[in-house]
Protein backbone atom coordinates (compact mmCIF):
# COMPACT_ATOMS: atom_id res chain seq x y z
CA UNK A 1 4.53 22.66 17.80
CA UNK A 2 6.82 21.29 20.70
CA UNK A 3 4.85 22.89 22.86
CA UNK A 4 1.27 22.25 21.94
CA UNK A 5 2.54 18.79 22.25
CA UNK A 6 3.89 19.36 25.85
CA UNK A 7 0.53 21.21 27.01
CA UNK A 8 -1.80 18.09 25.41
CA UNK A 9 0.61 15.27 26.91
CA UNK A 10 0.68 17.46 30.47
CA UNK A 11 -3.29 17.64 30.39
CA UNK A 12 -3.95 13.91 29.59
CA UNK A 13 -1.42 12.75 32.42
CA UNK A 14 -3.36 15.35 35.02
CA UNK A 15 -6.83 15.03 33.96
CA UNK A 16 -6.83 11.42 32.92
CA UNK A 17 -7.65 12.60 29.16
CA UNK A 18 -9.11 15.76 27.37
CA UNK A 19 -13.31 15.12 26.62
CA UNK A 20 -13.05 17.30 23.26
CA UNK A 21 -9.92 18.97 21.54
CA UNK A 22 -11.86 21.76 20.63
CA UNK A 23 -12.34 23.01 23.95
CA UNK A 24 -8.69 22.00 24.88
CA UNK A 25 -7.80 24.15 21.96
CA UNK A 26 -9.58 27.31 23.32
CA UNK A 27 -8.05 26.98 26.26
CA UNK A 28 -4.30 27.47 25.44
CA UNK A 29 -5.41 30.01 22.89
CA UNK A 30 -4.63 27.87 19.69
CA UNK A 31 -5.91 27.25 16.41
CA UNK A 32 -7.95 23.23 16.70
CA UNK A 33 -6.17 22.39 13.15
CA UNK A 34 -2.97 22.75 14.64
CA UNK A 35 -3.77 20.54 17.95
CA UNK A 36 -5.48 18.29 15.39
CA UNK A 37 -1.82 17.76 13.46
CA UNK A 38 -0.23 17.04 17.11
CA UNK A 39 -3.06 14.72 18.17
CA UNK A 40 -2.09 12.56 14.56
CA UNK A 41 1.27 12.44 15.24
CA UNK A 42 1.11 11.49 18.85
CA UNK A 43 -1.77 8.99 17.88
CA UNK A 44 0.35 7.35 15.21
CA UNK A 45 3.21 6.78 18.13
CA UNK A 46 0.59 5.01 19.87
CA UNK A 47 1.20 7.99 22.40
CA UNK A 48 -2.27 8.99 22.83
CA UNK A 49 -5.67 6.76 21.86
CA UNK A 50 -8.56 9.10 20.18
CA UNK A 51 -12.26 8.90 19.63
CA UNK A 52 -14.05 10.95 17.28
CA UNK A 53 -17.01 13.54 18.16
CA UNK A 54 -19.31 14.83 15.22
CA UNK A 55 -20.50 18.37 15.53
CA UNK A 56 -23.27 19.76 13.54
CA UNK A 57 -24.92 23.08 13.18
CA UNK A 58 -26.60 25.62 10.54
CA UNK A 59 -25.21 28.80 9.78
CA UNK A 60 -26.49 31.70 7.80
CA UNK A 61 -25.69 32.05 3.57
CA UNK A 62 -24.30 35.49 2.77
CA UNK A 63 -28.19 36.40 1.11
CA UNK A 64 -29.66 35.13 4.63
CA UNK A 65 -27.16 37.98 6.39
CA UNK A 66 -28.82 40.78 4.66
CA UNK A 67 -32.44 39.62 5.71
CA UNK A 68 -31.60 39.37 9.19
CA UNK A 69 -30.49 42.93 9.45
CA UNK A 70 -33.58 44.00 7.34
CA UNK A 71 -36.37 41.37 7.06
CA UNK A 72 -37.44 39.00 5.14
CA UNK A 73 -37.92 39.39 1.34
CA UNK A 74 -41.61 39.06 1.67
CA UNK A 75 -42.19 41.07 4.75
CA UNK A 76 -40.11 44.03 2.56
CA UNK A 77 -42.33 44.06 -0.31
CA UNK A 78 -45.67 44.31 1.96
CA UNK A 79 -44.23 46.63 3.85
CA UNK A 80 -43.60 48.75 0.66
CA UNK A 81 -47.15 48.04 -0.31
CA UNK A 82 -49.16 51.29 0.68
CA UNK A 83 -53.22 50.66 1.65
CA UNK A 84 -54.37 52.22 -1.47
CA UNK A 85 -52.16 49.21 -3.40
CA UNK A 86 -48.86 50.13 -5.79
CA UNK A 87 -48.68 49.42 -9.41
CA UNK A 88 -46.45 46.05 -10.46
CA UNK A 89 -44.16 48.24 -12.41
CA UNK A 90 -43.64 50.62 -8.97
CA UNK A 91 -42.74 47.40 -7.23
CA UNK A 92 -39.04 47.45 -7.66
CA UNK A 93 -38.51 51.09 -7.25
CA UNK A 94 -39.80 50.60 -3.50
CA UNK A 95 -37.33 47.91 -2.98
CA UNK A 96 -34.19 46.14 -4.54
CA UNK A 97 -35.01 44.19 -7.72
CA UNK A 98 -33.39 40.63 -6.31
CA UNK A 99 -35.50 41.31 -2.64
CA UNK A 100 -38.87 42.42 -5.08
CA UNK A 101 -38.67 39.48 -7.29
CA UNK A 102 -38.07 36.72 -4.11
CA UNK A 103 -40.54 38.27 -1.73
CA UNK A 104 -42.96 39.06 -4.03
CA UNK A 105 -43.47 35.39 -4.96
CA UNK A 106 -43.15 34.45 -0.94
CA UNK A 107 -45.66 36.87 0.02
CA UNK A 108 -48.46 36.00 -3.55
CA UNK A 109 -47.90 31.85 -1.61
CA UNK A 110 -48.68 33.51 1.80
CA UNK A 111 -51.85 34.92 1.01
CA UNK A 112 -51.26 37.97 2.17
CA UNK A 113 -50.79 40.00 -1.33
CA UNK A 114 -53.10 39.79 -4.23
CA UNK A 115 -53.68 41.28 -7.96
CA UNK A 116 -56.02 44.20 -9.07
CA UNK A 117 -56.51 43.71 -13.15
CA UNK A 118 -60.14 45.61 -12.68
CA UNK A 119 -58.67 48.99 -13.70
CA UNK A 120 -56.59 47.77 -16.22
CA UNK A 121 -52.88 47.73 -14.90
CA UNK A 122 -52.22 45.33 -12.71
CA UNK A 123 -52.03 46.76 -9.12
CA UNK A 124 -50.82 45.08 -5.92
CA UNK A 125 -53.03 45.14 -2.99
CA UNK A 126 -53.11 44.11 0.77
CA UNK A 127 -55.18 41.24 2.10
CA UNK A 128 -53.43 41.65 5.50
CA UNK A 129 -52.48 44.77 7.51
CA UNK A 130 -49.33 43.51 9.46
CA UNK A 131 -47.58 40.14 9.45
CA UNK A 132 -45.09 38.51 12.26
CA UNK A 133 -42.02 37.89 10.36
CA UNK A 134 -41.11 34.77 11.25
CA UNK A 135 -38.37 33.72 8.29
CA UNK A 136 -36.31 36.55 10.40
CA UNK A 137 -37.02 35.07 13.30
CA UNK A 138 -35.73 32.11 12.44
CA UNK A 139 -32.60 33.39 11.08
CA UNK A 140 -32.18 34.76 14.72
CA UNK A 141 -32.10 31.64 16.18
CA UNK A 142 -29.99 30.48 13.47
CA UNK A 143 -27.61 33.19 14.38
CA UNK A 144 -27.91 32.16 18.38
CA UNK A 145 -26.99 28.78 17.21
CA UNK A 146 -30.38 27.88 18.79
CA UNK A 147 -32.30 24.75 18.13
CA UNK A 148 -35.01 24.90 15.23
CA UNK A 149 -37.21 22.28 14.08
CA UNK A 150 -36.62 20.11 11.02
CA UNK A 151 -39.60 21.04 8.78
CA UNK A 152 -38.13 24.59 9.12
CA UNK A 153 -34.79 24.13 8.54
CA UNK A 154 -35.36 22.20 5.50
CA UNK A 155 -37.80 25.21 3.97
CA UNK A 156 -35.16 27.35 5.32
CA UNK A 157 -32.49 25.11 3.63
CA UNK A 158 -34.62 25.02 0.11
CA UNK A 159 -34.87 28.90 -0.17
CA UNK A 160 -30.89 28.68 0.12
CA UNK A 161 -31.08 31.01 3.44
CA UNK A 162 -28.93 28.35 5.66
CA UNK A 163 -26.74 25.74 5.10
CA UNK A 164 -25.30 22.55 7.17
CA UNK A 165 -21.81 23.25 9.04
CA UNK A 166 -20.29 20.18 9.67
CA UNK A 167 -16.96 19.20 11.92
CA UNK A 168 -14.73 16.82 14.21
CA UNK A 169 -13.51 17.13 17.62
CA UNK A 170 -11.64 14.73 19.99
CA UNK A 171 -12.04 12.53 22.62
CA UNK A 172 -8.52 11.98 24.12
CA UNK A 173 -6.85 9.02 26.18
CA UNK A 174 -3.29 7.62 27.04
CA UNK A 175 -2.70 5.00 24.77
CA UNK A 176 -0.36 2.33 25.20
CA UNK A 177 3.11 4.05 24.68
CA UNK A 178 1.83 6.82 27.02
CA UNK A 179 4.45 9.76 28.23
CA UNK A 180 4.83 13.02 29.58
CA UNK A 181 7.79 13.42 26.90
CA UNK A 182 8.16 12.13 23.15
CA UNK A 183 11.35 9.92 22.91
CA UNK A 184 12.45 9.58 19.45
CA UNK A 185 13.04 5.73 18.02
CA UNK A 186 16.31 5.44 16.73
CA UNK A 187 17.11 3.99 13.05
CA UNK A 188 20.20 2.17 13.66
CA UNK A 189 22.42 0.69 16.54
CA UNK A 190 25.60 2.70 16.65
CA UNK A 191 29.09 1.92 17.99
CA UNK A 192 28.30 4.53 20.92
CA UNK A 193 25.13 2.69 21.85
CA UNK A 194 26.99 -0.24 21.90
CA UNK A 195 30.11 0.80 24.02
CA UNK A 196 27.72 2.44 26.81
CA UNK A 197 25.21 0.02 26.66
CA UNK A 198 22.21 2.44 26.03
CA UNK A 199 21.02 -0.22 23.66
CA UNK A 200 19.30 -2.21 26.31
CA UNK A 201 16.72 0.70 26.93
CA UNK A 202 16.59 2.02 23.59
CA UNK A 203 13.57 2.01 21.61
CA UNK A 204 14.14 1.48 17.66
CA UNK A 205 11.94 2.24 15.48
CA UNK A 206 10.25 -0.94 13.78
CA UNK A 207 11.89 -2.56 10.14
CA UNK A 208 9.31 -3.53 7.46
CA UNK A 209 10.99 -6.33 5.84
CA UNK A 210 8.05 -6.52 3.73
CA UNK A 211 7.51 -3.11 2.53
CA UNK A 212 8.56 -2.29 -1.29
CA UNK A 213 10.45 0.39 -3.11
CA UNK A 214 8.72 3.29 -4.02
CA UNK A 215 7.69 2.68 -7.79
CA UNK A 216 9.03 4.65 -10.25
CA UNK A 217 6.58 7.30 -10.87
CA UNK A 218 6.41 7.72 -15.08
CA UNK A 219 3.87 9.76 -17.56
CA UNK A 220 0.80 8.39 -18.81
CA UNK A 221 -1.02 8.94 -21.53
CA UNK A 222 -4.46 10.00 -21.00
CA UNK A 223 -7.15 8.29 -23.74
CA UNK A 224 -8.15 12.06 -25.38
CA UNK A 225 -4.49 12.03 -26.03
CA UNK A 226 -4.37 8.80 -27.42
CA UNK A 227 -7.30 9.17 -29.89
CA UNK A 228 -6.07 12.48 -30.75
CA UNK A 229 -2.71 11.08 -31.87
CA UNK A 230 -4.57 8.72 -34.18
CA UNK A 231 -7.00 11.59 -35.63
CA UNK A 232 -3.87 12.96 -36.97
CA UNK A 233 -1.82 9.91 -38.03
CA UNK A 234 -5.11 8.82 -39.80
CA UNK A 235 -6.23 12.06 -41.58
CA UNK A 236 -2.15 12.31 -42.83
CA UNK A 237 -2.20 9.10 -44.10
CA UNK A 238 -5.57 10.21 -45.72
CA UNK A 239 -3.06 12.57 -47.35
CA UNK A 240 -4.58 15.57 -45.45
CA UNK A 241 -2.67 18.35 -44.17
CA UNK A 242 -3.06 20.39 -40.74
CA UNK A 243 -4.46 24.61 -40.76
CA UNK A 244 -2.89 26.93 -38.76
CA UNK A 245 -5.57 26.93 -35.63
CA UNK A 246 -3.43 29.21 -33.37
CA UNK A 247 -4.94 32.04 -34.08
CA UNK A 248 -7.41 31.74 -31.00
CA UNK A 249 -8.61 35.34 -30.86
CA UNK A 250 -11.02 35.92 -34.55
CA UNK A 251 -13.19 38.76 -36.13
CA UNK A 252 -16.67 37.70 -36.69
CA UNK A 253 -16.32 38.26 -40.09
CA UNK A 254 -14.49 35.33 -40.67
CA UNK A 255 -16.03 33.49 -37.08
CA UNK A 256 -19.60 34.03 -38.76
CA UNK A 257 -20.30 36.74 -41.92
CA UNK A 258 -17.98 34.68 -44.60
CA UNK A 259 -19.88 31.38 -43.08
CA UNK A 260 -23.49 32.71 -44.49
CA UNK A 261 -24.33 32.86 -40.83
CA UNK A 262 -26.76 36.18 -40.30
CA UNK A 263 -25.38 38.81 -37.80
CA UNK A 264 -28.85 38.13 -35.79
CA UNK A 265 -27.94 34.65 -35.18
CA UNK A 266 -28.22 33.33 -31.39
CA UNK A 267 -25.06 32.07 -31.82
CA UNK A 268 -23.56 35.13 -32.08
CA UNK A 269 -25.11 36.08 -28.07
CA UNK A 270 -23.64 36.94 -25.16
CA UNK A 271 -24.03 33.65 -23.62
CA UNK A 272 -22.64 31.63 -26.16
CA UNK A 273 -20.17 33.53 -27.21
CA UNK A 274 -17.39 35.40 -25.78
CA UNK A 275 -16.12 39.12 -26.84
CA UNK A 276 -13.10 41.05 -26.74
CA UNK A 277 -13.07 43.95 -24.84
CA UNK A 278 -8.97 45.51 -25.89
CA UNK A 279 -8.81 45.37 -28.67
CA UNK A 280 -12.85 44.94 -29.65
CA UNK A 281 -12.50 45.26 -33.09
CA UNK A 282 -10.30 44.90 -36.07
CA UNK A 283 -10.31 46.48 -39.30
CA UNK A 284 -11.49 44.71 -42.30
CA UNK A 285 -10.02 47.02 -44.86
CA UNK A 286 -7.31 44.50 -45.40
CA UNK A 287 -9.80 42.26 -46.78
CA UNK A 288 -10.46 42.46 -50.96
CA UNK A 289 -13.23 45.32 -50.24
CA UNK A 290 -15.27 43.27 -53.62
CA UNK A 291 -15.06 39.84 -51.86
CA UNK A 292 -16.78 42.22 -48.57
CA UNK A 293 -19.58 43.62 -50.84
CA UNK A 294 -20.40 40.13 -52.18
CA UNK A 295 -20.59 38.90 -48.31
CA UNK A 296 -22.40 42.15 -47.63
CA UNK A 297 -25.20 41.27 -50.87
CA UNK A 298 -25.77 37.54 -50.08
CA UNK A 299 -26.64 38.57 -46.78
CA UNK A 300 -28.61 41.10 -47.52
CA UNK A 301 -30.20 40.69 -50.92
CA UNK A 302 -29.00 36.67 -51.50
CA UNK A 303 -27.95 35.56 -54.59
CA UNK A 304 -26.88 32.06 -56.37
CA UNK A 305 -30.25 30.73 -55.78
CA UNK A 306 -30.62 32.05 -52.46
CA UNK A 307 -33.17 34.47 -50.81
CA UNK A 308 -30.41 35.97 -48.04
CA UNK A 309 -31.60 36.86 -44.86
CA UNK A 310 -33.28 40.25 -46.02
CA UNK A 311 -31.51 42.30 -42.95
CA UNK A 312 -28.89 45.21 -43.00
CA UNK A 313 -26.22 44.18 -43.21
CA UNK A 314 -23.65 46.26 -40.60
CA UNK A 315 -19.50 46.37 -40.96
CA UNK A 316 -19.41 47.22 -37.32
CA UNK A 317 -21.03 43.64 -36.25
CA UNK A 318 -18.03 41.95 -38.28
CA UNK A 319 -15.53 43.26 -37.14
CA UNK A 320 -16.16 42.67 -33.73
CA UNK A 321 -13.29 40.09 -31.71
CA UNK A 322 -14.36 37.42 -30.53
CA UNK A 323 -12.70 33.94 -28.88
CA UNK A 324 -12.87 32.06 -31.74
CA UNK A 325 -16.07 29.25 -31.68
CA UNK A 326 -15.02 26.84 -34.12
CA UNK A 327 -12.35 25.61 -36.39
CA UNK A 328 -14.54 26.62 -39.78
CA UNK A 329 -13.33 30.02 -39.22
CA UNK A 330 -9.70 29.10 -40.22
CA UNK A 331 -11.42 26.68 -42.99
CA UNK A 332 -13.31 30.25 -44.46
CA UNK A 333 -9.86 32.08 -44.89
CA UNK A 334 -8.03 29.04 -46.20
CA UNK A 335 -10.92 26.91 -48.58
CA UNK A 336 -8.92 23.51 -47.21
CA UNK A 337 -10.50 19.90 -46.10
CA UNK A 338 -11.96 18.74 -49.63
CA UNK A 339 -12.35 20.66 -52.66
CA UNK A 340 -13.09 19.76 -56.26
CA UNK A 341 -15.21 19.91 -59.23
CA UNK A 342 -18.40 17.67 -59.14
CA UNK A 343 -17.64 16.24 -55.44
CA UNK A 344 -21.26 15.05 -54.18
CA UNK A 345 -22.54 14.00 -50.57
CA UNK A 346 -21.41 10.66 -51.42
CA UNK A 347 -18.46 11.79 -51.26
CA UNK A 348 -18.16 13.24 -48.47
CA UNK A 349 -19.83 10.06 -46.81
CA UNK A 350 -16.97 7.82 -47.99
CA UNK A 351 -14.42 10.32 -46.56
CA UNK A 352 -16.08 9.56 -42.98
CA UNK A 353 -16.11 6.05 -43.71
CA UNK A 354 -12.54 5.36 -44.36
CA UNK A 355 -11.62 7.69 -41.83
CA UNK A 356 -13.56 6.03 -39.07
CA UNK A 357 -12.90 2.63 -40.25
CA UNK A 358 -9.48 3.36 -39.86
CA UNK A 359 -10.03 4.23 -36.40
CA UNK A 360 -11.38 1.42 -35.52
CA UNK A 361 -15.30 2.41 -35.65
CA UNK A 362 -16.76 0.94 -38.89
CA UNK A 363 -20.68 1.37 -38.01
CA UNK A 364 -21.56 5.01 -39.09
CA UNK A 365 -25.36 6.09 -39.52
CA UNK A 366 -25.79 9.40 -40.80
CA UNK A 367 -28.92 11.97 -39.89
CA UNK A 368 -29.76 14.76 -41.74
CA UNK A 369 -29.28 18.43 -40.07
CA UNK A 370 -29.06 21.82 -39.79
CA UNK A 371 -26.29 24.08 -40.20
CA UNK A 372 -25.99 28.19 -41.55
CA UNK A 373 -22.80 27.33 -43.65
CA UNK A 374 -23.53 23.78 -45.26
CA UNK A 375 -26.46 22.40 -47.05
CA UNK A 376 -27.28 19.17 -47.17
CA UNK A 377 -25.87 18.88 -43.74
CA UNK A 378 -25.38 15.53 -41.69
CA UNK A 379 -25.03 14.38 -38.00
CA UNK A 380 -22.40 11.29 -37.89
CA UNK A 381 -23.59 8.58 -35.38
CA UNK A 382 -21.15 5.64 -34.32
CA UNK A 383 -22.11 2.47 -32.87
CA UNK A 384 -20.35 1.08 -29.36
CA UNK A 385 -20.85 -2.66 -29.19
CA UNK A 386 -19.98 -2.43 -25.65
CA UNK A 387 -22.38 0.41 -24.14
CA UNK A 388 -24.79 -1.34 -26.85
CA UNK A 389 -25.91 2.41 -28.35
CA UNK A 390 -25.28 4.81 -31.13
CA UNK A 391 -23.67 8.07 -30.24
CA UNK A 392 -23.08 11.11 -32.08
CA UNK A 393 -19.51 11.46 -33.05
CA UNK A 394 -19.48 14.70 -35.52
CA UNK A 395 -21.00 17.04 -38.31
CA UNK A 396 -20.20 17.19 -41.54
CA UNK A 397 -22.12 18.91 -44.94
CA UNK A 398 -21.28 20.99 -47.95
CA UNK A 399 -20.64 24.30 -48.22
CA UNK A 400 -23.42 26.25 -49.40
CA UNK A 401 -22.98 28.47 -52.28
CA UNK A 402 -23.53 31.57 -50.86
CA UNK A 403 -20.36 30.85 -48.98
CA UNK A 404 -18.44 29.86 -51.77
CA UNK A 405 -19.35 31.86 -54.67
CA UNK A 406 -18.33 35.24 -53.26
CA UNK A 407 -15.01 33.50 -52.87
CA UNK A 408 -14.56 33.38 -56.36
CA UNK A 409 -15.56 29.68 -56.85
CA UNK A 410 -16.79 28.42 -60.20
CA UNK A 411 -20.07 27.07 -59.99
CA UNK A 412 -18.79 23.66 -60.43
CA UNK A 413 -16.69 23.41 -57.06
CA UNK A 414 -18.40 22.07 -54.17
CA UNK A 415 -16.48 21.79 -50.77
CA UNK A 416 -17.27 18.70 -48.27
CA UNK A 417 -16.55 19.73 -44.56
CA UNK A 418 -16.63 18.18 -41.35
CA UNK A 419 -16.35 18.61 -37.61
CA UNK A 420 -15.70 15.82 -35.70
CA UNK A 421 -16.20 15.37 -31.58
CA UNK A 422 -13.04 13.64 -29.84
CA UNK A 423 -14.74 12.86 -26.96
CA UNK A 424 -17.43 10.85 -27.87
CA UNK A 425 -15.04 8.66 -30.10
CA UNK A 426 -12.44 8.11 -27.17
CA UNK A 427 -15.89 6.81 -24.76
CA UNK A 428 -17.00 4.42 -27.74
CA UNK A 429 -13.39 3.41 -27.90
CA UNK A 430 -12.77 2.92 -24.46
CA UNK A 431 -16.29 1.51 -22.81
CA UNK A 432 -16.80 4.79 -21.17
CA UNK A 433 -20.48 5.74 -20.60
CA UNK A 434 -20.17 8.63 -18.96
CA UNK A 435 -18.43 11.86 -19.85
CA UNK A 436 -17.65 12.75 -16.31
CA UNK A 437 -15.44 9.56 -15.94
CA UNK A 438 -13.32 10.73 -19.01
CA UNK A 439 -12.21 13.98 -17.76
CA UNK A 440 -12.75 16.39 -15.11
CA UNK A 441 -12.28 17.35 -11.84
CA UNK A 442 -14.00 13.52 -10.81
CA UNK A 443 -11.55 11.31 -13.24
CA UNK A 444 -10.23 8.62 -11.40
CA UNK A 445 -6.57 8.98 -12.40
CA UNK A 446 -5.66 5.10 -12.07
CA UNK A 447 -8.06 4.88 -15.22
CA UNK A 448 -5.52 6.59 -17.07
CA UNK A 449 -2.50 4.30 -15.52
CA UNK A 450 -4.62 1.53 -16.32
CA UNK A 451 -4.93 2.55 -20.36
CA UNK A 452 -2.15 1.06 -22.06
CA UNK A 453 -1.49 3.21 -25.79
CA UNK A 454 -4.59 2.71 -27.66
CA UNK A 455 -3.46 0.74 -30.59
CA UNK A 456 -6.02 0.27 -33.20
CA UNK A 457 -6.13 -1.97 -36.74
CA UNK A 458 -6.39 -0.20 -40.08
């Protein structure tokens, strides 16, 4: 570091300043981030005086790489196209599937491809004999960090095949504490200074008289925590009682089968949920094997009113791992939240009325929906008086029979169940409007400073 310092303080004293870092950095052979960290410091002595220079340029995306070594994606597929024409389905055989799919849309816009439906499959055919490919072209020049125009470098810039490169260089002068050689401020007079008299040509670094003590720096509660706290105090006051939920990793069996929710289900997907690999599976023989037929038959056949699903039922589907999706799981192996004889959807409505009350959110509206496990079902809307709108807060229905009466309920048991958002809630509570501002890589973290413990009237 000493002596990047030395070489930039040397060439501003014999060349009257350095016109751009960057070059300056080439020059002695050194990274431009590290002359940048001397320029700062020597700037901040008021050593050196700097001016900024913007650079811009494009530069090629990784996909934009492969089409300059072998052409465009629509020159590729007409090349592949022989002058008799190719089938669709031959298409991708000729050349890679991502290329095929990309240039065969290019080249349909370009007019030089068309479709042949008059013998019945659909067959690609030439309009042109031989194109200029001039998407590669302009890659090259990309790659020559050449000039291109601006209506091609923003198609160029839509299809993803460049993007904008954007950095700083320096303009450097002597600034008013100018010097071949750093000399360090001292902090204090000392005896020695004093007894030599060294103090007379001494430069000390400047007191802030004004400048404050570095705050103590203290937790803070973020608002999900908050609200979170009184979801708990409030339902234990309600004289409720916490489930086990550490059991992150489920079978679908409990996840979906004992839930009435069919094994063809999109919820059960790839993209929505996500399966275990090791271990995949685990064995349901541990479950009462009559409690498994009666799952197996109301899926299957129905029963207690119901119709089923009318599918085959497979063993192998439930016992497949999975990252547990919701909470219900635990409720299927344990029968908890509320559970009686003769318990109604009014009920259940006056449950979520004391318990948001409590919490401080009093207007509820309720909409009627759709879920595999409960029937009636309900969405639970809250009103904010400050963002002026209702927002949905939760779900909540009753369990439907086919759930419960393999369990071994009597007919006269319902259960009321609900699933509430914490989220939503915590934005009504605290005038947020937008999710992004309550969490997230883009929270502004004096918003949580700012919070004081939310503390709410029963």
């Amino acid at each position: 570091m000493a002596k990047v310092e030395g070489l930039l303080l040397k060439a501003i004293h014999e060349r009257n300043g350095i016109p751009d870092s960057g070059e300056f950095a080439s020059s002695i052979n050194e990274n431009h981030n590290v002359v940048v960290g001397q320029i700062k410091s020597l700037q901040a002595s008021e050593m050196v005086s700097v001016t900024d220079i913007d650079h811009f340029r494009w530069a090629l995306t990784d996909e934009a790489q492969n089409y300059l070594r072998n052409g465009s994606p629509e020159v590729q597929v007409l090349n592949a196209i022989p002058a008799e024409g190719l089938p669709m389905a031959d298409l991708k055989a000729k050349v890679p599937a991502d290329v095929a799919d990309i240039g065969f849309k290019q080249a349909m816009q370009q007019k030089w491809l068309s479709m042949d439906k008059s013998s019945g499959a659909p067959q690609i055919v030439r309009k042109v004999d031989a194109v200029e490919d001039k998407t590669q072209q302009l890659l090259q020049a990309v790659a020559e960090d050449k000039e291109i125009s601006k209506p091609d470098a923003e198609a160029a810039k839509k299809r993803k095949l460049i993007k904008p490169e954007q950095w700083k260089t320096y303009k450097l002068d002597k600034g008013p504490k100018f010097a071949l050689e750093r000399k360090k401020p001292a902090t204090e007079l000392t005896q020695e200074m004093l007894a030599k008299g060294t103090w007379r040509t001494q430069e000390f670094k400047e007191y802030n008289f004004n400048a404050l003590g570095q705050l103590p720096q203290g937790g803070h509660l973020h608002p999900l925590m908050k609200v979170r706290t009184q979801f708990r105090k409030i339902f234990t006051q309600m004289g409720f009682s916490e489930m086990p939920t550490n059991n992150y990793v489920e079978s679908s069996f409990w996840n979906f089968d004992a839930l009435f929710q069919p094994q063809q289900h999109p919820a059960r997907d790839a993209h929505d949920t996500f399966f275990l690999i090791k271990p995949s599976i685990t064995s349901l023989d541990r479950i009462p094997q009559d409690y498994l037929q009666r799952v197996r038959d109301v899926h299957q056949h129905g029963g207690y009113g119901s119709a089923g699903y009318g599918y085959s039922w497979k063993k192998a589907d439930a016992e497949k791992n999975l990252l547990r999706t919701h909470t219900t799981a635990v409720s299927s192996r344990m029968v908890g939240l509320v559970c009686d004889r003769g318990l109604t959807l009014g009920d259940l409505i006056g449950v979520l009325h004391e318990f948001f009350t409590r919490l401080g959110l009093p207007k509820l509206r309720f909409k009627p929906a759709y879920n595999p496990y409960t029937e009636p079902s309900m969405e639970i809307f809250s009103y904010s008086e400050q963002l002026r709108k209702w927002m949905e807060v939760g779900n909540s229905g009753m369990f439907r029979p086919e759930m419960l009466r393999p369990m071994g309920l009597p007919e006269d048991v319902s259960v009321i169940a609900w699933g509430l958002s914490l989220e939503r809630p915590t934005m009504i509570l605290y005038g947020i409007d937008n999710i992004r501002d309550l969490f997230g890589h883009k929270v502004n973290l004096s918003m949580i400073k700012r919070n004081p413990i939310c503390r709410l009237g029963l």
